[in-house]
C-alpha atoms as a PDB file:
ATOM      1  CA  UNK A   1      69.185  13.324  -3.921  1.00  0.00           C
ATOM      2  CA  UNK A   2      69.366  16.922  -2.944  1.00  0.00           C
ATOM      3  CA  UNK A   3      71.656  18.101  -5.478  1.00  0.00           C
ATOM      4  CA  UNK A   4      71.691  18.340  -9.399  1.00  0.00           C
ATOM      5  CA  UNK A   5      72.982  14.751 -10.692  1.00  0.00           C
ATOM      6  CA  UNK A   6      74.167  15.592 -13.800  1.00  0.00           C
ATOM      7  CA  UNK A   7      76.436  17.888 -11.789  1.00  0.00           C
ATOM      8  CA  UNK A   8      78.145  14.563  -9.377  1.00  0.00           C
ATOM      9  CA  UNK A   9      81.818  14.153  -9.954  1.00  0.00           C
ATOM     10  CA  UNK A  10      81.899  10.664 -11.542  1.00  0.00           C
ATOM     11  CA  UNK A  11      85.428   9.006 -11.972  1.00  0.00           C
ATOM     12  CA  UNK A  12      87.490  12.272 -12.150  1.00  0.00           C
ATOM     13  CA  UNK A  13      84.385  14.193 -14.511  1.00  0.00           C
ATOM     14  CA  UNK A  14      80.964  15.944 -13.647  1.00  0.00           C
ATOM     15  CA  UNK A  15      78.391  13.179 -14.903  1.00  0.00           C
ATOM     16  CA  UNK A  16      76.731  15.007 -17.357  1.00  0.00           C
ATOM     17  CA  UNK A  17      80.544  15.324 -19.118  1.00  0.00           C
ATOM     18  CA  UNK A  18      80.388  11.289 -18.921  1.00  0.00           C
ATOM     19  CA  UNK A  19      76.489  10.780 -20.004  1.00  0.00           C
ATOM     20  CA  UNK A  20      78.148  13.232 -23.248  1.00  0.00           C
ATOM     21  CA  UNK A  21      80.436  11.040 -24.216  1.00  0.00           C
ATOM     22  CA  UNK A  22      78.656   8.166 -23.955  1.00  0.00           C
ATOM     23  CA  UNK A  23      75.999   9.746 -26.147  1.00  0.00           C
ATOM     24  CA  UNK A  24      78.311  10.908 -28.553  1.00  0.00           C
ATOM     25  CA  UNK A  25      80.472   7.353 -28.857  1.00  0.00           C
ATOM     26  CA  UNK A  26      76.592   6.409 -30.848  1.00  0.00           C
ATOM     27  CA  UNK A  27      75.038   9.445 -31.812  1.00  0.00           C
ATOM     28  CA  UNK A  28      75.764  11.869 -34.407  1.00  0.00           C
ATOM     29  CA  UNK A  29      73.564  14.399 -32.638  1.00  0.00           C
ATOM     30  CA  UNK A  30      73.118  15.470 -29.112  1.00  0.00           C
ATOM     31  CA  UNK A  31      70.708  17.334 -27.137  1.00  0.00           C
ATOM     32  CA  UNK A  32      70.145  17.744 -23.507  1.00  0.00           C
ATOM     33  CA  UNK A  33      66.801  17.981 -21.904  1.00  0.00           C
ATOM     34  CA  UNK A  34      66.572  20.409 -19.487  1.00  0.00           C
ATOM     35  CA  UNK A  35      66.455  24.036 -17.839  1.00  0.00           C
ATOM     36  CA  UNK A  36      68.654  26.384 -20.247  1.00  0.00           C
ATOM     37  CA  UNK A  37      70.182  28.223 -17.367  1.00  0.00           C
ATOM     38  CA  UNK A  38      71.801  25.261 -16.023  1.00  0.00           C
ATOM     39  CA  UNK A  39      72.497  23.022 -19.403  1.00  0.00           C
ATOM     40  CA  UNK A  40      73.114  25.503 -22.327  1.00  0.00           C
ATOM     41  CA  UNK A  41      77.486  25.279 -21.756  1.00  0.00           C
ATOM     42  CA  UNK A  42      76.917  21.559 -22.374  1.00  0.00           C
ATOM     43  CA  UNK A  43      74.978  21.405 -25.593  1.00  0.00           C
ATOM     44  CA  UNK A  44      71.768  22.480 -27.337  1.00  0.00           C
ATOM     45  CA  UNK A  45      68.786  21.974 -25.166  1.00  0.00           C
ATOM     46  CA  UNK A  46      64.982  20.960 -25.545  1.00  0.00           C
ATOM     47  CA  UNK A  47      62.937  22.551 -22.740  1.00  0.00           C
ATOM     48  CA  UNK A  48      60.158  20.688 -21.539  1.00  0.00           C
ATOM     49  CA  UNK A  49      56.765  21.940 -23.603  1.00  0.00           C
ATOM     50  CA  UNK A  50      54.768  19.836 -20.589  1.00  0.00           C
ATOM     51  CA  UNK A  51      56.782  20.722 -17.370  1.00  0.00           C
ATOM     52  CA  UNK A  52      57.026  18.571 -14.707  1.00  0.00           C
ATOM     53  CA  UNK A  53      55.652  15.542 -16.473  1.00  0.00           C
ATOM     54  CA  UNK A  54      58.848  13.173 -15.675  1.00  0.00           C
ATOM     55  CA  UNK A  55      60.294  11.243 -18.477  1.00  0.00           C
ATOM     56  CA  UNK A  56      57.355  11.324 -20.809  1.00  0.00           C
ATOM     57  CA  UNK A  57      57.457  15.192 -20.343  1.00  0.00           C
ATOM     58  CA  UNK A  58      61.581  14.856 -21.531  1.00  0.00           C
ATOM     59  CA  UNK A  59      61.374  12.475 -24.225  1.00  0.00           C
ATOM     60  CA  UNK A  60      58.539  14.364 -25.855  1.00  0.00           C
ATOM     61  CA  UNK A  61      60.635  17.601 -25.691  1.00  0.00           C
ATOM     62  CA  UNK A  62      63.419  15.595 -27.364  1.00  0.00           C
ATOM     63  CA  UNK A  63      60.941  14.464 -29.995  1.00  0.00           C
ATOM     64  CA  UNK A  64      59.356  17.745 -30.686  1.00  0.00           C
ATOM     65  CA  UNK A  65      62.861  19.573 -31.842  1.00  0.00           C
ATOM     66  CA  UNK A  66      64.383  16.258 -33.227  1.00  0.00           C
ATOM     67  CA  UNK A  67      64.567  16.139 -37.128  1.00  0.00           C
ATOM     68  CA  UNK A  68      65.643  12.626 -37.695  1.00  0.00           C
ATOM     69  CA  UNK A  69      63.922   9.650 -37.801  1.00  0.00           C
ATOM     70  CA  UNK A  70      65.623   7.785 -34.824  1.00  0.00           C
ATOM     71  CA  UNK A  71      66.333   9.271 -31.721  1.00  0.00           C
ATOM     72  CA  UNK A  72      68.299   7.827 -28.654  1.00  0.00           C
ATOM     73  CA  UNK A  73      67.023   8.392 -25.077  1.00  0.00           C
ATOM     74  CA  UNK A  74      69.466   8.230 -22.250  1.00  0.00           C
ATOM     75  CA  UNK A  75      69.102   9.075 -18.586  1.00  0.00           C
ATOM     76  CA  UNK A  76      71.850  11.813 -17.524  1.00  0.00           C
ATOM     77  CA  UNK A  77      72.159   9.541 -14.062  1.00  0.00           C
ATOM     78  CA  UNK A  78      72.850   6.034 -16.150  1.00  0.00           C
ATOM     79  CA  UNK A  79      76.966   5.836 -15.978  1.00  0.00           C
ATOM     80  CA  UNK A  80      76.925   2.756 -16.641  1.00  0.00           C
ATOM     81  CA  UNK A  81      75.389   1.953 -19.660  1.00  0.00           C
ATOM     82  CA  UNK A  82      77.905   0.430 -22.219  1.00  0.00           C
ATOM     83  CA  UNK A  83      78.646   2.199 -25.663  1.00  0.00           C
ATOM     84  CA  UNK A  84      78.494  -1.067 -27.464  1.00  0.00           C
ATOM     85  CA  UNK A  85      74.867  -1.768 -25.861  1.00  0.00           C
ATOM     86  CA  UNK A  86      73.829   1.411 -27.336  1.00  0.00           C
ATOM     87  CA  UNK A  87      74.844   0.093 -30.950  1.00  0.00           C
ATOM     88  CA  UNK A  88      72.959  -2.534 -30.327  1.00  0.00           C
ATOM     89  CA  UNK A  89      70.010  -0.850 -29.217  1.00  0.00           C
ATOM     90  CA  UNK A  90      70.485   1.413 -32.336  1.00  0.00           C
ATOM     91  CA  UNK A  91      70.348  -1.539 -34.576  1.00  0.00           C
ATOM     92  CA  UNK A  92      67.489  -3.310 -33.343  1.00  0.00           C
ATOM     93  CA  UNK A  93      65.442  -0.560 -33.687  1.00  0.00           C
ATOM     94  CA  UNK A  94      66.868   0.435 -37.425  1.00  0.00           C
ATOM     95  CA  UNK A  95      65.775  -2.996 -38.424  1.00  0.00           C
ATOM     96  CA  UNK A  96      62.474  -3.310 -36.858  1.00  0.00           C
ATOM     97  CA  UNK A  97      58.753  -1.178 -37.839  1.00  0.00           C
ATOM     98  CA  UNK A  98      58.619  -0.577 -33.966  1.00  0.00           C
ATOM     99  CA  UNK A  99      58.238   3.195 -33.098  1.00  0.00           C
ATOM    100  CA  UNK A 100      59.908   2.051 -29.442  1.00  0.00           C
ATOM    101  CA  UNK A 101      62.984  -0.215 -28.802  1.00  0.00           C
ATOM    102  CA  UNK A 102      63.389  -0.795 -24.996  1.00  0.00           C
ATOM    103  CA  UNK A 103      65.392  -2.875 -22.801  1.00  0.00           C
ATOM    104  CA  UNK A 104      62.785  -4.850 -20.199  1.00  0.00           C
ATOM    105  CA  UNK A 105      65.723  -5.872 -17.699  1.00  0.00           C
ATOM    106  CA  UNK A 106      64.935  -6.323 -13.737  1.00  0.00           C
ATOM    107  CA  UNK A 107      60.947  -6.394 -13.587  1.00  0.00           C
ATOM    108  CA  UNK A 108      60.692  -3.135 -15.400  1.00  0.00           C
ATOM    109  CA  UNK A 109      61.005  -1.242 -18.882  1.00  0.00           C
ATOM    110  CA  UNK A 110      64.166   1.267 -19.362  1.00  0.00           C
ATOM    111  CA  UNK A 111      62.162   3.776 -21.148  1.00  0.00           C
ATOM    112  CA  UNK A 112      65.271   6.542 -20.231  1.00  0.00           C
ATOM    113  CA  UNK A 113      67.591   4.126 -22.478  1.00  0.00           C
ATOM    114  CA  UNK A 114      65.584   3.320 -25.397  1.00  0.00           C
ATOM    115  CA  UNK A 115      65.498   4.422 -29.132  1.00  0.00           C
ATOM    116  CA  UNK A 116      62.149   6.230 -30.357  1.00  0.00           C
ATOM    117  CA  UNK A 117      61.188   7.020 -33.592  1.00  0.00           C
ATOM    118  CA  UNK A 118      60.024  10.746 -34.392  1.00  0.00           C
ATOM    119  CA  UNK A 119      56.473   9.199 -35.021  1.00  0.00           C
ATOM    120  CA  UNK A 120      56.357   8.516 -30.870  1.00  0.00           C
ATOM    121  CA  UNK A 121      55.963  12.692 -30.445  1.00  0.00           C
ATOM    122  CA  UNK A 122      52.294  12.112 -31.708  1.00  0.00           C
ATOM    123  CA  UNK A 123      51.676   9.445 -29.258  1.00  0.00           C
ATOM    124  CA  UNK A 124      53.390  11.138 -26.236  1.00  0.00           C
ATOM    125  CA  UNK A 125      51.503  14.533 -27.232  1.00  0.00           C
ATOM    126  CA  UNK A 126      48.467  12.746 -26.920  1.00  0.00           C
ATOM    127  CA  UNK A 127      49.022  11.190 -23.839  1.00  0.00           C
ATOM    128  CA  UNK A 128      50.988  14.077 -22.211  1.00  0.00           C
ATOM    129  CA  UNK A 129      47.614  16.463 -23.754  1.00  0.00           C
ATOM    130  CA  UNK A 130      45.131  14.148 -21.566  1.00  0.00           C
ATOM    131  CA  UNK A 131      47.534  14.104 -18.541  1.00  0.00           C
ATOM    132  CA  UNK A 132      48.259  10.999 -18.788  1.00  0.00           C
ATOM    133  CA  UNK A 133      52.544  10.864 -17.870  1.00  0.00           C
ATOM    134  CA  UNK A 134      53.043   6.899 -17.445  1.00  0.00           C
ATOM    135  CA  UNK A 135      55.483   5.881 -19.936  1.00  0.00           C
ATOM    136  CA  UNK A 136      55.260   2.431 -20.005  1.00  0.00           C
ATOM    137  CA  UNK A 137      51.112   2.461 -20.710  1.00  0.00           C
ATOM    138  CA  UNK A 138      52.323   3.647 -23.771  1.00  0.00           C
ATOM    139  CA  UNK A 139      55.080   0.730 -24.415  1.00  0.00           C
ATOM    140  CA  UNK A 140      51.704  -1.476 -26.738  1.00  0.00           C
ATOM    141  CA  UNK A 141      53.085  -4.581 -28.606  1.00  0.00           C
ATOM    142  CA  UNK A 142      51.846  -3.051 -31.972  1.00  0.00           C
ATOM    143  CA  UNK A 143      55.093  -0.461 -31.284  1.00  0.00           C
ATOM    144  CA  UNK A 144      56.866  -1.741 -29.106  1.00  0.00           C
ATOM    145  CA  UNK A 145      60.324  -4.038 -29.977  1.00  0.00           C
ATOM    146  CA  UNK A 146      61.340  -5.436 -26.807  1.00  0.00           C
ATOM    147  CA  UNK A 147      64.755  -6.311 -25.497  1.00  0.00           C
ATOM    148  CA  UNK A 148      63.656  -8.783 -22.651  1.00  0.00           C
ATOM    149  CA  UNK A 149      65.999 -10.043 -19.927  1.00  0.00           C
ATOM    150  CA  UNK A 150      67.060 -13.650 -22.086  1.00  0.00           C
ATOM    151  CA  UNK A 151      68.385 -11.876 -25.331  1.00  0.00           C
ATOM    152  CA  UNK A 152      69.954  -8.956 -22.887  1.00  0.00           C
ATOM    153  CA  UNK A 153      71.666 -11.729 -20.824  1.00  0.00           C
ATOM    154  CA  UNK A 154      72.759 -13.166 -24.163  1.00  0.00           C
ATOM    155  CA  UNK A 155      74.439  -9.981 -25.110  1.00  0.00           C
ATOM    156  CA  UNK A 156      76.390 -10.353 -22.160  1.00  0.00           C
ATOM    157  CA  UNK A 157      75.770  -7.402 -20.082  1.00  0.00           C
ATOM    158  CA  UNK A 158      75.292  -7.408 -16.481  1.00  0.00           C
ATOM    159  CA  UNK A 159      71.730  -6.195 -15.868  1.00  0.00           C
ATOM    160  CA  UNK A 160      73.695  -3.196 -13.394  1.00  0.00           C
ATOM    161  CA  UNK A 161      74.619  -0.784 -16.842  1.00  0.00           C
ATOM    162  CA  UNK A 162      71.032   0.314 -15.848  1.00  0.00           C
ATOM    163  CA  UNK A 163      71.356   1.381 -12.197  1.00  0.00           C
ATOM    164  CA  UNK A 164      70.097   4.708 -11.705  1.00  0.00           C
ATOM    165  CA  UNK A 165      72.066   7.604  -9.439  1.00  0.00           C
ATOM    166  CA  UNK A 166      68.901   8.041  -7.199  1.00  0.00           C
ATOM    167  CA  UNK A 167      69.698   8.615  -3.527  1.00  0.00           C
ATOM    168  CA  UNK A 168      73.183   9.511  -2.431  1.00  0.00           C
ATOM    169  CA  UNK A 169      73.432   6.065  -0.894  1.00  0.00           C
ATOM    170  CA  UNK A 170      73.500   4.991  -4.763  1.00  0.00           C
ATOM    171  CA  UNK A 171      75.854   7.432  -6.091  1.00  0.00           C
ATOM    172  CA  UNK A 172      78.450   6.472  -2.818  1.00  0.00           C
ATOM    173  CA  UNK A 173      78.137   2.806  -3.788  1.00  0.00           C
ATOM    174  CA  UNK A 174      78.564   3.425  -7.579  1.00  0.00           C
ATOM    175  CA  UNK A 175      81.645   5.860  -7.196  1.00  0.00           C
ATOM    176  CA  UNK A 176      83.028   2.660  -5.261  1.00  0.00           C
ATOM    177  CA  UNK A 177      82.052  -0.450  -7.737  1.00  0.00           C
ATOM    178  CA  UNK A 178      82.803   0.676 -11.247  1.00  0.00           C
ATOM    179  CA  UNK A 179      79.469  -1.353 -11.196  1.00  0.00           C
END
């Protein structure tokens, strides 16, 4: 994109403002993954133990400082993702023995809106330790509760409360759909 997303005006509020308050509508606890310098006047940060190692590299830093059992995931460029989806999310993975709960919507796993348990650290060390950074490798039925594309559509949400802030071109066609 050129720029820092989390720092995009988004309806009248710098993103990462929005991604907060979506977090905190579900969470109890927040932290932002990240460089200190640029993130620490938003929140308490985890700092990537494996740097540049994309979103395994993030959600293991989560992990590593978390101290509760469930932990939420969510991208900071993701403004549309609906609060009440979240609960849902939440639940599902409260009442299942999966250590992942992840929306499959669109061809593709939403590993940056999912719900890990703290025993996933161990299994993203390991991979992350072998330099292995695919995510969704590590997404194995025997952990893995899976929101597919029927039960999301019978939720009723549009599969678009997952597009990503990518390219400009994206963030200039979500400032003008609300999605």
């Amino acid at each position: 994109m050129g720029t820092e997303k989390a720092f995009l005006d988004f309806e009248g509020h710098l993103l990462i403002d929005h991604m907060i308050g979506i977090a905190k509508s579900v969470a109890e606890q927040m932290r932002i993954v990240g460089p200190k310098a640029k993130f620490s006047a938003f929140g308490q940060i985890a700092t990537d133990i494996y740097t540049e190692r994309g979103p395994l590299g993030g959600i293991h830093a989560a992990l590593e400082i978390s101290r509760t059992e469930f932990n939420l995931m969510l991208a900071v460029d993701m403004p549309f993702i609906e609060p009440k989806f979240l609960t849902y999310l939440l639940k599902q993975a409260q009442h299942s023995e999966a250590l992942v709960t992840v929306p499959h919507v669109g061809g593709g796993y939403q590993p940056l809106c999912a719900c890990y348990r703290k025993e996933f650290e161990a299994i993203a060390e390991q991979a992350l330790a072998a330099g292995r950074n695919k995510i969704d490798a590590l997404f194995t039925p025997e952990i893995t509760r899976v929101i597919d594309e029927a039960e999301f559509a019978k939720l009723g949400f549009p599969a678009s409360v997952f597009q990503n802030l990518n390219t400009k071109e994206d963030y200039e066609q979500a400032k003008g759909s609300g999605a």
